[in-house]
Protein backbone atom coordinates (compact mmCIF):
# COMPACT_ATOMS: atom_id res chain seq x y z
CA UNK A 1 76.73 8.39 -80.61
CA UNK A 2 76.06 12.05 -81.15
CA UNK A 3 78.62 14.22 -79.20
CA UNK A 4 77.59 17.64 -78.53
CA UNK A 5 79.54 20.74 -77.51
CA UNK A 6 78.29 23.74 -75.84
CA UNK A 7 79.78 26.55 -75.52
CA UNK A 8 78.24 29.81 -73.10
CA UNK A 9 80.43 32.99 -73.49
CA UNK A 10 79.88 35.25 -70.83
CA UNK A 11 81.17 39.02 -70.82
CA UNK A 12 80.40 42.73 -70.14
CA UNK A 13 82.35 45.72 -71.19
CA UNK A 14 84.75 47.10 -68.62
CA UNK A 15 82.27 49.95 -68.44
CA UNK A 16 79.05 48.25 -67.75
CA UNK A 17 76.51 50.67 -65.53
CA UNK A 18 76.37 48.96 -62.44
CA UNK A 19 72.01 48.54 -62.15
CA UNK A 20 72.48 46.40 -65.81
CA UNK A 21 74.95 44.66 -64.36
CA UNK A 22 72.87 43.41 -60.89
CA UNK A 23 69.72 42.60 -63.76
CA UNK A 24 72.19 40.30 -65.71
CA UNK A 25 73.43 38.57 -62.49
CA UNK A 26 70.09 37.91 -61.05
CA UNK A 27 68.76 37.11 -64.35
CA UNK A 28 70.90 35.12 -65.90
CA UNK A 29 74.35 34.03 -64.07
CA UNK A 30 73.22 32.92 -60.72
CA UNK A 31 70.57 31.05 -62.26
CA UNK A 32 72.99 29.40 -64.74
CA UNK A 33 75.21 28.19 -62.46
CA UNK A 34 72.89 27.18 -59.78
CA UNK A 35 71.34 25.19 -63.08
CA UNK A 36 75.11 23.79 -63.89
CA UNK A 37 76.27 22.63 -60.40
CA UNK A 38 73.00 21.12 -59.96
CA UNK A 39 72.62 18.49 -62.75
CA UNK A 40 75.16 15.85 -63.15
CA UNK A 41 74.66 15.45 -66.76
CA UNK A 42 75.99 19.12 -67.14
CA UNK A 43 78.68 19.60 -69.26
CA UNK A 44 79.14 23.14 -70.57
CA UNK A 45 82.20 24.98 -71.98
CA UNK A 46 82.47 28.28 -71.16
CA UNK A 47 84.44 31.56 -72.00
CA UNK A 48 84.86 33.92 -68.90
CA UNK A 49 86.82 36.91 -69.95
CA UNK A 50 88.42 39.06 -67.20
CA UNK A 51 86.65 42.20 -68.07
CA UNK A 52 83.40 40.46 -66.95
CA UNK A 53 85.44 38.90 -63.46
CA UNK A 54 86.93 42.09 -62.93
CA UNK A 55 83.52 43.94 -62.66
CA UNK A 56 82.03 41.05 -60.50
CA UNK A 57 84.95 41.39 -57.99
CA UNK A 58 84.02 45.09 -57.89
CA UNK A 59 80.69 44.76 -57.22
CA UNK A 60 81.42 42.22 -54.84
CA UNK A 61 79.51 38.92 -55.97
CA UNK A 62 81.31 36.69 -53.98
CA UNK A 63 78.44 33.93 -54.27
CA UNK A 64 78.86 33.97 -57.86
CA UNK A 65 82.47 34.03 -57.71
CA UNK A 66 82.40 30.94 -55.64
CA UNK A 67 79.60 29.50 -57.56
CA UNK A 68 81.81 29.42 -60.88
CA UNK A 69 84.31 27.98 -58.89
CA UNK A 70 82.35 25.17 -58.01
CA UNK A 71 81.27 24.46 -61.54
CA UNK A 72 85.15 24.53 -62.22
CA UNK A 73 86.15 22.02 -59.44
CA UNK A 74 82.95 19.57 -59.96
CA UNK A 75 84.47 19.98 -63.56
CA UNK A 76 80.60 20.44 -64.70
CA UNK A 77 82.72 23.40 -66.65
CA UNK A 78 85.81 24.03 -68.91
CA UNK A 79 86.87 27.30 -68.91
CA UNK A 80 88.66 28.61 -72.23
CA UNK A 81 90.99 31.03 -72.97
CA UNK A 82 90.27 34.54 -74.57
CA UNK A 83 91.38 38.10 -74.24
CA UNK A 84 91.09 40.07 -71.04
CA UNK A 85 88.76 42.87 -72.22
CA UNK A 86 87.26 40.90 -75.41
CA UNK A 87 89.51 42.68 -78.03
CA UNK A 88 88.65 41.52 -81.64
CA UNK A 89 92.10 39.70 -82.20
CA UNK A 90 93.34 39.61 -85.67
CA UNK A 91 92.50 43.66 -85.74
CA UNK A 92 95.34 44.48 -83.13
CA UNK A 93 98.97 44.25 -83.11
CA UNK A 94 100.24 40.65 -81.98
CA UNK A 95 101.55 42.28 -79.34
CA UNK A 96 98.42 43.14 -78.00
CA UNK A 97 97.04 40.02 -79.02
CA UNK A 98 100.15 38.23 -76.63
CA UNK A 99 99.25 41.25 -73.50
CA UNK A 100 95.54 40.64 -73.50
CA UNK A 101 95.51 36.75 -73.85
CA UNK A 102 98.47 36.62 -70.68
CA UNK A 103 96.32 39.02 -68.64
CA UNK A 104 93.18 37.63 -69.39
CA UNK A 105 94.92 33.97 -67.54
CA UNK A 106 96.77 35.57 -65.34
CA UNK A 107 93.95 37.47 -63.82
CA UNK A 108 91.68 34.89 -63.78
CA UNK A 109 94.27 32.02 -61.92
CA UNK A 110 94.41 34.42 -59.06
CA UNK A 111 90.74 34.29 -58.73
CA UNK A 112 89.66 31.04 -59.49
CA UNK A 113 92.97 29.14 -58.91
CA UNK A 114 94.28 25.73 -60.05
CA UNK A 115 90.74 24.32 -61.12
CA UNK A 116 91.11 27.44 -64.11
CA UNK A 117 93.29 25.49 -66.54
CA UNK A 118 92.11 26.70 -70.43
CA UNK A 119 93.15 23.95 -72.74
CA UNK A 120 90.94 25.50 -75.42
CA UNK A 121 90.77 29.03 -76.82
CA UNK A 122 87.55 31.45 -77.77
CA UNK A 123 88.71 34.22 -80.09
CA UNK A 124 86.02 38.01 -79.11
CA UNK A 125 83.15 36.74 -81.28
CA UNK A 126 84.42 33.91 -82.92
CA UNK A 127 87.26 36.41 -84.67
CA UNK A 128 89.27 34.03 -86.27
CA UNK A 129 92.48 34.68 -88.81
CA UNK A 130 95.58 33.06 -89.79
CA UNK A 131 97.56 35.83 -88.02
CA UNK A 132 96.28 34.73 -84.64
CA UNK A 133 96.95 31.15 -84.86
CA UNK A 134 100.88 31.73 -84.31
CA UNK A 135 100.08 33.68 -81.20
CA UNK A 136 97.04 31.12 -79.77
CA UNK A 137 99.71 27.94 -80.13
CA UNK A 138 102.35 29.59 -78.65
CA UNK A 139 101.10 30.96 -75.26
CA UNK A 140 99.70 27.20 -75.36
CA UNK A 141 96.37 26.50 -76.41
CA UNK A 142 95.06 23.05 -77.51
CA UNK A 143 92.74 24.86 -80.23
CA UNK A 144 90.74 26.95 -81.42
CA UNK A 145 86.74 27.72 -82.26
CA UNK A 146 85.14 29.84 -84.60
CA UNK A 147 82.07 29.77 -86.81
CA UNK A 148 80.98 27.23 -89.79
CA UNK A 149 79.67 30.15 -92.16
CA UNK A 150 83.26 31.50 -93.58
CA UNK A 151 84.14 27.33 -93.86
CA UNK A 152 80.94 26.21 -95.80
CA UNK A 153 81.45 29.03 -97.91
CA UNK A 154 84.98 26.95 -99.58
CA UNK A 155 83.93 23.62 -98.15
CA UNK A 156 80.58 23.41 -98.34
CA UNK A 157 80.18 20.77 -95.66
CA UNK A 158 80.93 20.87 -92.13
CA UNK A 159 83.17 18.28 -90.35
CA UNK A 160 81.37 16.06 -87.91
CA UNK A 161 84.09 12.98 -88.26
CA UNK A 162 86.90 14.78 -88.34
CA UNK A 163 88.27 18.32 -86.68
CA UNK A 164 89.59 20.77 -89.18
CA UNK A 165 93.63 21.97 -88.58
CA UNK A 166 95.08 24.92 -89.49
CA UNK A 167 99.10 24.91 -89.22
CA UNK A 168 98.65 21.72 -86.23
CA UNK A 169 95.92 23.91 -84.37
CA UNK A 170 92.64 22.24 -84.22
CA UNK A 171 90.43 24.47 -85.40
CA UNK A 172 86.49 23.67 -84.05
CA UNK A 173 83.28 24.82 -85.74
CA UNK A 174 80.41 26.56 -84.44
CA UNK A 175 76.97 25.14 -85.86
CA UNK A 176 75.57 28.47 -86.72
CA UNK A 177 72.43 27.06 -87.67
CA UNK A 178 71.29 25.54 -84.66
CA UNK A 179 73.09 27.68 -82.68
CA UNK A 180 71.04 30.89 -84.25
CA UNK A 181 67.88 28.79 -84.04
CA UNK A 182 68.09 28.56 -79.89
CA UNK A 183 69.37 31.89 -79.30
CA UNK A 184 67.71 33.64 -82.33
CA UNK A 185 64.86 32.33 -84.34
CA UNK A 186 61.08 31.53 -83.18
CA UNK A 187 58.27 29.60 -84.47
CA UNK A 188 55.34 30.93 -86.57
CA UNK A 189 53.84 32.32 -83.77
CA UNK A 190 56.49 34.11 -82.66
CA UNK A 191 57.52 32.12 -79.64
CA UNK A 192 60.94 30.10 -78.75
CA UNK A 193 61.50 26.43 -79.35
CA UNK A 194 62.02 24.54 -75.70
CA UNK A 195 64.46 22.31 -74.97
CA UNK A 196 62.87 19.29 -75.15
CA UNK A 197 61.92 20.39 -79.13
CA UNK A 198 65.44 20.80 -79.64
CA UNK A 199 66.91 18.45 -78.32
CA UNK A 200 64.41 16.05 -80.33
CA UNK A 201 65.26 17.57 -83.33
CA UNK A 202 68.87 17.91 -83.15
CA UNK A 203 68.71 14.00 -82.40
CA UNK A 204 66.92 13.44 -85.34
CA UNK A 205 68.77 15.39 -87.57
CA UNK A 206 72.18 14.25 -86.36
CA UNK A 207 71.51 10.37 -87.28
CA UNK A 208 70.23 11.33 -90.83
CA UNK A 209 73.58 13.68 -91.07
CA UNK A 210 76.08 10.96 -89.32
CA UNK A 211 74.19 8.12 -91.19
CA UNK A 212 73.93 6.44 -87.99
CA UNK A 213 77.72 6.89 -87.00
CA UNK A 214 79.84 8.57 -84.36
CA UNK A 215 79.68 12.38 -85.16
CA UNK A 216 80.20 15.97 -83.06
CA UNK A 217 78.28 19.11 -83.38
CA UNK A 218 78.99 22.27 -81.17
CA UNK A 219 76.68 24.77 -79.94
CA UNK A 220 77.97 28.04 -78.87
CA UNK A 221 75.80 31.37 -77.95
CA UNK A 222 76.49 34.34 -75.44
CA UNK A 223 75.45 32.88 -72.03
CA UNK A 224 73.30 36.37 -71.63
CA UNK A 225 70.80 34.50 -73.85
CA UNK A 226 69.02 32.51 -71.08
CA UNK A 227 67.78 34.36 -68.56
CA UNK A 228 68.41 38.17 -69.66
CA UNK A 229 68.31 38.51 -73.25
CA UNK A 230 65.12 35.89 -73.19
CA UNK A 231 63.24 35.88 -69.97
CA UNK A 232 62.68 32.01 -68.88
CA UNK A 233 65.13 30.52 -71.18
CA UNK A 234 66.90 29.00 -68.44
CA UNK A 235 63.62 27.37 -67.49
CA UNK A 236 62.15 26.51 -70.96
CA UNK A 237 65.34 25.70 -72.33
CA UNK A 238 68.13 24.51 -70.92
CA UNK A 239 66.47 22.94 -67.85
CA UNK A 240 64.32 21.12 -70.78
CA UNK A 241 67.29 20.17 -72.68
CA UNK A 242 69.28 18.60 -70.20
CA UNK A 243 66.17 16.64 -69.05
CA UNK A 244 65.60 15.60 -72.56
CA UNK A 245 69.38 14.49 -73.08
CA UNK A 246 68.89 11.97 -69.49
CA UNK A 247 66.07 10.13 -71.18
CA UNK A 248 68.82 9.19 -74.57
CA UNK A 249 71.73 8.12 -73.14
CA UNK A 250 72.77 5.87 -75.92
CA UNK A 251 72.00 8.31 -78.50
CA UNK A 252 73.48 11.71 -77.26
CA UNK A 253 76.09 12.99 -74.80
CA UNK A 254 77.42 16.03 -73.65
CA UNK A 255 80.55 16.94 -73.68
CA UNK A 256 83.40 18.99 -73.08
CA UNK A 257 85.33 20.33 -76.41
CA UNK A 258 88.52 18.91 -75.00
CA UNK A 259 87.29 15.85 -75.08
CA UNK A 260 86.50 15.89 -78.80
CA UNK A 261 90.10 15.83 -79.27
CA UNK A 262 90.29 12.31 -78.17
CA UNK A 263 87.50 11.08 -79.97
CA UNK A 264 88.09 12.52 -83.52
CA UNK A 265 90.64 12.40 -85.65
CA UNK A 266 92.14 16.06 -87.07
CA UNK A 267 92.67 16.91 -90.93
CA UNK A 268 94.60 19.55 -92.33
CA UNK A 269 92.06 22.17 -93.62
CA UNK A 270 91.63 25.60 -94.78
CA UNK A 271 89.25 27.33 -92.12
CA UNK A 272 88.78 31.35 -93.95
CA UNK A 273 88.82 34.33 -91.43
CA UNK A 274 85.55 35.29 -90.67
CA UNK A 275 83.28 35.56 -87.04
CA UNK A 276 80.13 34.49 -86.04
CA UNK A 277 78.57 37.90 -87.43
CA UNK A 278 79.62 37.08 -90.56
CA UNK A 279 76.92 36.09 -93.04
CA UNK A 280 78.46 34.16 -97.26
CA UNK A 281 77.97 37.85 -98.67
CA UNK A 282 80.07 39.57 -95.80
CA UNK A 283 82.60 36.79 -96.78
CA UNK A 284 82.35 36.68 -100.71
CA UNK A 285 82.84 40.49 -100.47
CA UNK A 286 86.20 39.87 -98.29
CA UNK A 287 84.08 42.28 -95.53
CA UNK A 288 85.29 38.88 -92.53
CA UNK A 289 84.42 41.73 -89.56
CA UNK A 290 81.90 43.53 -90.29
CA UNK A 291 80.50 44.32 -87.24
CA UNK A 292 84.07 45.80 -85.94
CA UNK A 293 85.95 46.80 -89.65
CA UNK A 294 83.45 46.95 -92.10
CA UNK A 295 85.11 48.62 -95.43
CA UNK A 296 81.58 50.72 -96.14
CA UNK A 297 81.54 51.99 -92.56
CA UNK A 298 83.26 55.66 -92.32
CA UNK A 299 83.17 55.26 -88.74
CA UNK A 300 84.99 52.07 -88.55
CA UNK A 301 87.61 53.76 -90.69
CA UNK A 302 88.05 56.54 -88.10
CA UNK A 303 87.77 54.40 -85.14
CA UNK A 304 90.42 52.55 -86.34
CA UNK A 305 92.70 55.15 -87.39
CA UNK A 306 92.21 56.93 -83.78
CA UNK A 307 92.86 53.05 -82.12
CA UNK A 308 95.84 53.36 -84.16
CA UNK A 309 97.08 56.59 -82.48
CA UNK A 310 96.67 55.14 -79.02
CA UNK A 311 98.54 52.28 -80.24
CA UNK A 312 101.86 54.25 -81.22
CA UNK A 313 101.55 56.71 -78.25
CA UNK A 314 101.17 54.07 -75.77
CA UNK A 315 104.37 52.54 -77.67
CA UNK A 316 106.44 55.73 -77.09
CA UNK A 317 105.32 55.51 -73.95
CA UNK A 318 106.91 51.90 -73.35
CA UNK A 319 109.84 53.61 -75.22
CA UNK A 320 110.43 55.88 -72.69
CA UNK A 321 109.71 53.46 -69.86
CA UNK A 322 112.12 51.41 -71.06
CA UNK A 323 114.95 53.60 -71.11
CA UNK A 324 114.23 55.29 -67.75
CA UNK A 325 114.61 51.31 -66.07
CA UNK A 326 118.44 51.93 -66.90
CA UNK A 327 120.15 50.80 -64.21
CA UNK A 328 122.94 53.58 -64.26
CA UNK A 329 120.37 55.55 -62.24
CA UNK A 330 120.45 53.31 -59.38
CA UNK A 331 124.43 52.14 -60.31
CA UNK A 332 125.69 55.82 -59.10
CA UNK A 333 123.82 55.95 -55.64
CA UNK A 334 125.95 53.09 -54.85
CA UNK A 335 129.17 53.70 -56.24
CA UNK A 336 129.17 57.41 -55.34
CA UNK A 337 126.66 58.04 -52.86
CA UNK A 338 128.56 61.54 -51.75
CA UNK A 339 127.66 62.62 -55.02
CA UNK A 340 124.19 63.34 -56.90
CA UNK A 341 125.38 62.00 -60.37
CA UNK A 342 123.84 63.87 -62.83
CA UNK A 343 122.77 60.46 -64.48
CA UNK A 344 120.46 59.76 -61.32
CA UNK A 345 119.42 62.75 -61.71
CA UNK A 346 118.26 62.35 -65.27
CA UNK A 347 117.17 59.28 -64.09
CA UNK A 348 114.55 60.48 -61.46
CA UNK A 349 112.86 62.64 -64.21
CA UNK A 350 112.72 60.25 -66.93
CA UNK A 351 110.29 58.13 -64.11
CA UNK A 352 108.76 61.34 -63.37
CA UNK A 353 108.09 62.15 -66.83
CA UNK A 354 106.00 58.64 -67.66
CA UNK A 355 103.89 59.01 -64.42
CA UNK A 356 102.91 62.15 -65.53
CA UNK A 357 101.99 60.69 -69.10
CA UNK A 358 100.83 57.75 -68.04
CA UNK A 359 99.01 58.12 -64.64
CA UNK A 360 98.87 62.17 -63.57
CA UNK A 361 96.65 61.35 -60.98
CA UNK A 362 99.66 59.82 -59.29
CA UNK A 363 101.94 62.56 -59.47
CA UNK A 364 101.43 63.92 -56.30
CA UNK A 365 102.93 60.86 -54.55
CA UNK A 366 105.83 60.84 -57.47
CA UNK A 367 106.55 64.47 -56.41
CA UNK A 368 106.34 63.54 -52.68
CA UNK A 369 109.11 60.54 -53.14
CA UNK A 370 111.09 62.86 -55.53
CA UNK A 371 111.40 65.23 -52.51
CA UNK A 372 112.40 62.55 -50.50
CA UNK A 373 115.31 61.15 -52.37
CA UNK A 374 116.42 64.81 -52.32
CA UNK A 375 116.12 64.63 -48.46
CA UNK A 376 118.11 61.28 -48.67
CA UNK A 377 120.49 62.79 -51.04
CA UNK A 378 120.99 66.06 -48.92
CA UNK A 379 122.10 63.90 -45.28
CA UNK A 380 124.61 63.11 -47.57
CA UNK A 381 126.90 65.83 -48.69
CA UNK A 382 125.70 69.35 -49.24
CA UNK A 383 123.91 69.21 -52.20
CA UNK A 384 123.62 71.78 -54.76
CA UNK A 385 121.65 71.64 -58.10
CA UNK A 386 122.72 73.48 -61.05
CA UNK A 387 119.90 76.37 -62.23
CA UNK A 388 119.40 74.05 -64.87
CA UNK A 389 118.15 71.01 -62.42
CA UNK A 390 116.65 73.93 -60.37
CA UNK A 391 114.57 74.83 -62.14
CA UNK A 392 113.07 71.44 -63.74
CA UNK A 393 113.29 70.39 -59.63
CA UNK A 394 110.91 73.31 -59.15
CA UNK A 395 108.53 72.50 -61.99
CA UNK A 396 104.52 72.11 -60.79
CA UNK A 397 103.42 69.15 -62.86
């Protein structure tokens, strides 16, 4: 039996334009899922980051919303785990790594609710490296995916009887050649392969590579691919290829990557760092990201060096948050509430102070409660502020 994987990531930016984003719905989403929750042989793995939810909450596509959640209750989906706004992983602190990957569920339970339970994890384009795997297997994850290329460049042969592990984390493997011939490649004339030719081939090919015997292979492609980025795809593809798969039951099934977990056995390997951008020479050259930290790109070099600026002032920032949550500034209210304690006091503008950093749209309202607490603290004793507090009091932010 061949066992096949396939994997749709679907994503925008936070910052899509709004007309792309009604082209890519009508394109490609509603007729994906419409496709997904109407065949029963549909069994797709997909990645959902928030970013893209977010943006579809917005805009207010409830249908699709509820479609997705459909796919997820009728279980014709799995849903997988990523970061929130598609960071590239092992390039950002692992605190970052921990904030994005929390968000990214959290958001998502609220909208979907219990049916959105991510045994699996997608890493931003198939980003893998060693330093993420700590993070991924703590916050819970089941495994892993990224590409073949950076493994067959060591190993030179994929695993189809076994799944490769990397410190106990299954680590699954992208076929990056037939997953670049659907989304990428056409024939001699220029034109995609359907479904049906696919699915034909990959049949074919599978029993000469598994000599006959259980094996897995995993497709995975951005879900933008059918539909948007190839007008008709859904139609001459995967409407084709799930056809074709009904008519060989006996020879091919698909699956959801969980499942592969009960069907295979897992071997400790070494799986590189490396994405599904990254071609042997990127590799050989130790160049894993190119795309997103390529050493010959100046501009990578500067966008990262800004990235890490925002990094360390939004850490001072949580520096100073943290201190102003003391609870002294609450503590003397109580204790003393005749009294403004110059701690509350310090207190008040320490919150002041990060809203202003943080959020200056908001100061307004911060300056409208600040006023109140000095109503509050006025009712009770005759309060007087030394010129000192007088005049930061009196500041316009």
């Amino acid at each position: 039996m061949i066992y096949l994987g396939f994997l749709l990531h679907i994503y925008q930016p936070p910052n899509q334009f709004d007309d792309v984003l009604a082209r890519i719905v009508d394109e490609c989403y509603r007729p994906l899922f419409n496709l997904i929750n109407s065949r029963d042989n549909a069994n797709f793995t997909i990645n959902l980051n928030w970013s893209l939810t977010e943006i579809l909450i917005r805009n207010k596509y409830d249908d699709l919303l509820e479609s997705i959640k459909v796919a997820l209750k009728k279980e014709r989906i799995e849903i997988t785990g990523t970061a929130a706004y598609h960071a590239i992983l092992p390039l950002i602190p692992r605190t970052e790594q921990i904030r994005q990957i929390l968000l990214n569920y959290e958001k998502n339970r609220e909208v979907f609710g219990e049916a959105y339970h991510p045994r699996g994890f997608f890493p931003p384009e198939m980003a893998f490296g060693h330093d993420i795997i700590e993070t991924i297997k703590e916050l819970g994850y089941k495994w892993v995916i990224t590409d073949d290329i950076p493994f067959t460049c060591i190993h030179h042969n994929v695993p189809y009887n076994y799944i490769a592990t990397v410190e106990d984390l299954p680590v699954f493997l992208r076929s990056n050649l037939w997953s670049n011939k659907i989304s990428l490649l056409t024939n001699c004339r220029g034109e995609k392969f359907s479904g049906k030719d696919i699915a034909s081939w990959l049949i074919e090919d599978m029993n000469k590579w598994f000599n006959n015997q259980d094996g897995y292979i995993i497709l995975a492609m951005d879900g933008e691919t059918f539909g948007h980025h190839i007008k008709g795809y859904i139609e001459l593809f995967l409407e084709q290829f799930l056809d074709h798969l009904v008519a060989f039951p006996s020879k091919i099934q698909m699956i959801h990557i969980s499942n592969l977990l009960d069907l295979f056995p897992t071997k400790e390997k070494e799986v590189p760092p490396g994405s599904w951008s990254t071609s042997p020479d990127d590799f050989w050259e130790g160049n894993f990201f190119p795309l997103w930290k390529n050493k010959y790109n100046e501009a990578h070099k500067l966008l990262w060096d800004l990235t890490d600026l925002a990094t360390g002032a939004v850490n001072k920032l949580h520096e100073r948050l943290d201190k102003s949550l003391n609870s002294c500034t609450f503590w003397w209210t109580a204790v003393k509430p005749e009294e403004v304690s110059p701690i509350t006091f310090s207190g008040i503008e320490m919150l002041m102070d990060v809203i202003r950093l943080a959020d200056p749209e908001s100061m307004p309202k911060a300056m409208e409660i600040r006023s109140q607490l000095e109503r509050v603290f006025s009712s009770r004793t005759n309060m007087k502020f030394t010129p000192q507090e007088q005049m930061i009091r009196d500041l316009e932010w």
